[in-house]
Protein backbone atom coordinates (compact mmCIF):
# COMPACT_ATOMS: atom_id res chain seq x y z
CA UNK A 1 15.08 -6.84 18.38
CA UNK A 2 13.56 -9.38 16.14
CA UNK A 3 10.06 -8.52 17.59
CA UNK A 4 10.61 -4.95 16.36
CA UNK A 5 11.13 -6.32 13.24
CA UNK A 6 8.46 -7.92 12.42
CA UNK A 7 6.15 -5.47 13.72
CA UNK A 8 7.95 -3.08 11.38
CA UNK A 9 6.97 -5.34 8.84
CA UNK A 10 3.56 -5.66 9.48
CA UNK A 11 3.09 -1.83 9.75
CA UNK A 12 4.75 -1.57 6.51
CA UNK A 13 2.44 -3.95 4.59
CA UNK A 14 -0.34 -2.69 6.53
CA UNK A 15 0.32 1.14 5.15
CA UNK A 16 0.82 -0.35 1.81
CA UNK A 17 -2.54 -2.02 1.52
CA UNK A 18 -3.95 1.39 3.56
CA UNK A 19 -2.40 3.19 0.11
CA UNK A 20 -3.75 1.41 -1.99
CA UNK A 21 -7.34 1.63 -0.81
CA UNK A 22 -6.90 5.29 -0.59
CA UNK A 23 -5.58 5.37 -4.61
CA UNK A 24 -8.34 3.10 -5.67
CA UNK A 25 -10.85 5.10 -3.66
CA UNK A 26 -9.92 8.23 -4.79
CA UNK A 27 -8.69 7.94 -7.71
CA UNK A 28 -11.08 9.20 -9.52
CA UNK A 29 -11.71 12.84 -10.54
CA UNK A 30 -14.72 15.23 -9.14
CA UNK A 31 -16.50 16.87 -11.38
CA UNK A 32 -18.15 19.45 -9.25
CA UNK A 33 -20.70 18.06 -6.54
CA UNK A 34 -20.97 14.24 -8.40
CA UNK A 35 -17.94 12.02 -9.01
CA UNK A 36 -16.80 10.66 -11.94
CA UNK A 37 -16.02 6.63 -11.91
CA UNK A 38 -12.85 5.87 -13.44
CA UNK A 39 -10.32 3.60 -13.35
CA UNK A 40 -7.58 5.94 -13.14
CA UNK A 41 -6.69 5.47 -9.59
CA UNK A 42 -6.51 1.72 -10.22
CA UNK A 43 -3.31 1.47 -12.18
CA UNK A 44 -0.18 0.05 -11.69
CA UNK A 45 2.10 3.33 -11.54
CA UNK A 46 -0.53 5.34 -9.20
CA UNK A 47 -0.09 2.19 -7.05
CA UNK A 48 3.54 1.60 -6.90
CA UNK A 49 4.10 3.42 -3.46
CA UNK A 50 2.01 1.16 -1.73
CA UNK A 51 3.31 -2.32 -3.83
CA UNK A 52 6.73 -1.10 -2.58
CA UNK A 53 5.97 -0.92 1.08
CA UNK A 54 4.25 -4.13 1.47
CA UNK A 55 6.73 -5.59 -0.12
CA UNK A 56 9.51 -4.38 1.65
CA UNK A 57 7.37 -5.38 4.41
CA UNK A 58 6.88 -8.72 3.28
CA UNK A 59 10.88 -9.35 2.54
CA UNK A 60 11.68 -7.88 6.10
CA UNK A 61 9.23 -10.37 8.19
CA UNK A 62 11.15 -13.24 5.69
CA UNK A 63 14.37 -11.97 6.62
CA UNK A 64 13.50 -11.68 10.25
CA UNK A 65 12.22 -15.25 10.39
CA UNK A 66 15.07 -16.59 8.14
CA UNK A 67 17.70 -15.38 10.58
């Protein structure tokens, strides 16, 4: 069971670090064929889904190892 555990946890951070490359990478608008470069995918509320599943993946592997 604890083995589950911690490979839930590394899923988790690894999807939130996944996210977070995707926002950062697309974040940015198209305007028609060329892309603009902006640093609107970069902030901290377009990120938050992603900062919330590593984390949660990060406090599950602690908890795993701590018990």
């Amino acid at each position: 069971m604890r083995m589950v555990l911690i490979w839930l946890g590394v899923l988790l951070i690894f999807a939130g670090v996944l996210y977070m490359a995707a926002q950062a990478n697309w974040g940015g608008r198209f305007d028609g064929v060329r892309r603009r470069f902006t640093a609107r995918g970069l902030g901290l509320g377009s990120n938050m889904p992603g900062l919330v599943m590593a984390g949660l993946g990060v406090l599950l592997m602690l908890a795993t190892a701590a018990f």
